[in-house]
C-alpha atoms as a PDB file:
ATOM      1  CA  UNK A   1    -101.511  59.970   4.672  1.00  0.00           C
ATOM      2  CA  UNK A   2    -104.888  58.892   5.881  1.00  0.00           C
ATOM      3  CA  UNK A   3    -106.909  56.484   8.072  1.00  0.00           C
ATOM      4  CA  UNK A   4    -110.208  55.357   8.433  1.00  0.00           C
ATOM      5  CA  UNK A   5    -110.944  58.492  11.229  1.00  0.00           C
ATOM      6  CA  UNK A   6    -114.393  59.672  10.423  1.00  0.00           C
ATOM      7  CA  UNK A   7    -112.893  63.133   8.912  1.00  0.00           C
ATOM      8  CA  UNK A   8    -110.870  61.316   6.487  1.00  0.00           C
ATOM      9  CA  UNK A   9    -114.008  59.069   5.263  1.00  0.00           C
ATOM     10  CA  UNK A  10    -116.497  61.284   5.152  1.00  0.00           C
ATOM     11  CA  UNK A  11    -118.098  61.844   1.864  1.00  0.00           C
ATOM     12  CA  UNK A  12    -117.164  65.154   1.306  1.00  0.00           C
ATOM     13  CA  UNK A  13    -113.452  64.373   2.059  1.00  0.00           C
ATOM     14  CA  UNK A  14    -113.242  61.477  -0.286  1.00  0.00           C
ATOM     15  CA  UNK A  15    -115.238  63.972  -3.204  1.00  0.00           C
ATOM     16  CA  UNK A  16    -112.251  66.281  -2.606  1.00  0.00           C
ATOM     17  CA  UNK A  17    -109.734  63.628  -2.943  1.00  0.00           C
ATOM     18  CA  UNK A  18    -111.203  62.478  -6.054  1.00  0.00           C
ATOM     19  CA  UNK A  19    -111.838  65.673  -7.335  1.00  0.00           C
ATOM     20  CA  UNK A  20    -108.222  66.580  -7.451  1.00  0.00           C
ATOM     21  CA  UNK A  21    -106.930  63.318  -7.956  1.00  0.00           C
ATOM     22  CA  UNK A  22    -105.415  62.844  -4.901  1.00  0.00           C
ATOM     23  CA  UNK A  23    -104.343  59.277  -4.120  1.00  0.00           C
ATOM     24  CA  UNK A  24    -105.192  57.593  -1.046  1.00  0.00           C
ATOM     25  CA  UNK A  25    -105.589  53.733   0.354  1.00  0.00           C
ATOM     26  CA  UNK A  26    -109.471  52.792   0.770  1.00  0.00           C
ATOM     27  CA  UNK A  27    -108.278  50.249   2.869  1.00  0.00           C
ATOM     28  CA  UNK A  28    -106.291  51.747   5.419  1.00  0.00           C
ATOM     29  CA  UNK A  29    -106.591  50.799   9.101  1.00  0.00           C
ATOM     30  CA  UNK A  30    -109.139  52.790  11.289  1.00  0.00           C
ATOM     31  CA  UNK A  31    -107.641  55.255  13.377  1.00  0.00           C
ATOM     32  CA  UNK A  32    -104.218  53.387  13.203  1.00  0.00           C
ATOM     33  CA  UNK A  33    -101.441  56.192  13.585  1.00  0.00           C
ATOM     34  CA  UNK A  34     -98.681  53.048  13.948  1.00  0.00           C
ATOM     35  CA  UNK A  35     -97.797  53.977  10.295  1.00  0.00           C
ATOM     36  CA  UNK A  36     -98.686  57.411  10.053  1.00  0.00           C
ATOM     37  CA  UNK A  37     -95.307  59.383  11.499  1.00  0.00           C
ATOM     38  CA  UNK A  38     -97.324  62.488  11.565  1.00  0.00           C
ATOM     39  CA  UNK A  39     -99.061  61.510  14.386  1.00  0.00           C
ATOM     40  CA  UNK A  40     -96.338  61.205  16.454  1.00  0.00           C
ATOM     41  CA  UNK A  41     -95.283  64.456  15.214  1.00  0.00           C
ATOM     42  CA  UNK A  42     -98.505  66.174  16.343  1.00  0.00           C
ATOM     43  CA  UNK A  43     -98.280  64.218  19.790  1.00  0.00           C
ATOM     44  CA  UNK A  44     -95.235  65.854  20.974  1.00  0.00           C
ATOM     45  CA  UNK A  45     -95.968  69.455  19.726  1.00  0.00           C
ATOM     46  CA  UNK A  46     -99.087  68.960  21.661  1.00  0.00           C
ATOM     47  CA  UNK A  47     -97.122  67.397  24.833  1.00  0.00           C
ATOM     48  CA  UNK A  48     -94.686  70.538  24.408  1.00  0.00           C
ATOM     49  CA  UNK A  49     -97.440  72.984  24.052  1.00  0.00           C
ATOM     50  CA  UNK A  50     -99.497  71.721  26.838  1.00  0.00           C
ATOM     51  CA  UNK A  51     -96.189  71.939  29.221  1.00  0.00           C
ATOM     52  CA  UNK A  52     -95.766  75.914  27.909  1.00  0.00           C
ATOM     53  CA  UNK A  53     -99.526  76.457  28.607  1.00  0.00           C
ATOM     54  CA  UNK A  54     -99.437  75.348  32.359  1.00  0.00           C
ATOM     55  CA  UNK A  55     -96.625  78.404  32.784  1.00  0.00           C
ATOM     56  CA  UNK A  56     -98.205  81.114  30.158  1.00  0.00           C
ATOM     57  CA  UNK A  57    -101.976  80.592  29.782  1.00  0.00           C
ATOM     58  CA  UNK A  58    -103.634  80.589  26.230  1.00  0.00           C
ATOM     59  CA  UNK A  59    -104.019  83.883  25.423  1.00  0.00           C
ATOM     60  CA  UNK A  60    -105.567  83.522  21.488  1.00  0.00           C
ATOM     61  CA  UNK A  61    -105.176  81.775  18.317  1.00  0.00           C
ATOM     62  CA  UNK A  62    -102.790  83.996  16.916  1.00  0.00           C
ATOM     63  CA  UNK A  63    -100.630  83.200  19.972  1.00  0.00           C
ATOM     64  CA  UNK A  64    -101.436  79.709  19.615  1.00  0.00           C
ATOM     65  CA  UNK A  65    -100.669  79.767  16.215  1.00  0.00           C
ATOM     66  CA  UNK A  66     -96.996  81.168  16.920  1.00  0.00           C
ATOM     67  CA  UNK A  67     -96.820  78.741  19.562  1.00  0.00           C
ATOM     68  CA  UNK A  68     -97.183  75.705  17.388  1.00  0.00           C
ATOM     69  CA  UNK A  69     -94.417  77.004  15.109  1.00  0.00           C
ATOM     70  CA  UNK A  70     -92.234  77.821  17.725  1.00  0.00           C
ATOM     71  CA  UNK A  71     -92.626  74.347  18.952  1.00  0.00           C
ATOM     72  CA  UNK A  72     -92.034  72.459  15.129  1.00  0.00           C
ATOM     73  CA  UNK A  73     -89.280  74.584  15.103  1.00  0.00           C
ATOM     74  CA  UNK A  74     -87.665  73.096  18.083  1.00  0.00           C
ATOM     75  CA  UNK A  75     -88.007  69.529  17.334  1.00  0.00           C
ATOM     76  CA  UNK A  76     -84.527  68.658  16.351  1.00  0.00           C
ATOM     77  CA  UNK A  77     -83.607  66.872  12.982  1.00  0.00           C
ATOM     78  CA  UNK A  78     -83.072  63.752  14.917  1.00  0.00           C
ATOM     79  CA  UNK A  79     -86.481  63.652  16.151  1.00  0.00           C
ATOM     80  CA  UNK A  80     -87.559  63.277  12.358  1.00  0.00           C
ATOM     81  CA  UNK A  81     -84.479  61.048  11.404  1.00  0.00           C
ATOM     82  CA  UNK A  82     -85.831  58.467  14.416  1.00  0.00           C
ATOM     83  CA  UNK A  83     -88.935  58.314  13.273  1.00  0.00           C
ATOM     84  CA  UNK A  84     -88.458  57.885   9.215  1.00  0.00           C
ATOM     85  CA  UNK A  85     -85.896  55.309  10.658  1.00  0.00           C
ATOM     86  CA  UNK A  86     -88.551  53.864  12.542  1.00  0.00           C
ATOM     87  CA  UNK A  87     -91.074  53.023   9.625  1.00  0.00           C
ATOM     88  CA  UNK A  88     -89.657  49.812   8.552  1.00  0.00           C
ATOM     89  CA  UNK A  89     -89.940  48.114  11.653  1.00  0.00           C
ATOM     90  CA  UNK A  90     -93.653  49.389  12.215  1.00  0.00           C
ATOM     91  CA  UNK A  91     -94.274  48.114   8.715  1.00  0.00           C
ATOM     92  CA  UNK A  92     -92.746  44.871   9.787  1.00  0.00           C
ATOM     93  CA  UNK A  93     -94.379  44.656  12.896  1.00  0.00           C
ATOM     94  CA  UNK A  94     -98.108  45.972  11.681  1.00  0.00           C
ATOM     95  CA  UNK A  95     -97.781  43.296   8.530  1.00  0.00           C
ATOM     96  CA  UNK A  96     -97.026  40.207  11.319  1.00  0.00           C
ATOM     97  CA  UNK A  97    -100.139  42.030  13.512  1.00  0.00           C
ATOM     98  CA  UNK A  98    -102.719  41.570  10.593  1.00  0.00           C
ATOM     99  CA  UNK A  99    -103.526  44.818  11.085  1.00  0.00           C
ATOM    100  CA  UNK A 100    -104.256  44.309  15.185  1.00  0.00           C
ATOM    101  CA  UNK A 101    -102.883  47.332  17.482  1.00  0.00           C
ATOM    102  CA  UNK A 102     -98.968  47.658  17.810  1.00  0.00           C
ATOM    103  CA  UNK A 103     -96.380  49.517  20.325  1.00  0.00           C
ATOM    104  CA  UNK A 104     -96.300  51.780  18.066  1.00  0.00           C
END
């Protein structure tokens, strides 16, 4: 899933997509991560990272690396259930927004 972020438009990004046929909406809205549950995904590994870092220090990527996983792997099923659950309602609630910013 993509949005209008400057990495996902740029024109050797879209040549890859189209190179391998991958199929994305042109028309998504910028930086918008209201329906993009990934986001909220990364958010928390980073919030749960950053609260192990203030204890341990970052000592290098392979560390970091394990770190990351150890967090994913930590985020209980329900976490993921809430947020698929989620999606209609942000679809519902970015369609009556005309695309404008959301709770979400």
């Amino acid at each position: 899933m993509q949005d209008l972020s400057s990495i996902h438009t740029n024109h050797l990004s879209k040549r890859w997509l189209h190179e391998h046929n991958v199929p994305f909406m042109e028309d998504w809205p910028p930086k918008g991560p209201d329906m993009n549950p990934v986001e909220n995904v990364w958010a928390e590994l980073v919030r749960r990272i950053e609260i192990q870092r203030r204890h341990t220090g970052i000592e290098n990527e392979i560390q970091l690396w394990k770190d990351i996983l150890q967090a994913f792997n930590e985020l209980p099923n329900d976490y993921f259930e809430t947020l698929i659950n989620s999606m209609p309602n942000s679809v519902q609630t970015v369609a009556k927004k005309h695309e404008g910013w959301t709770k979400y």
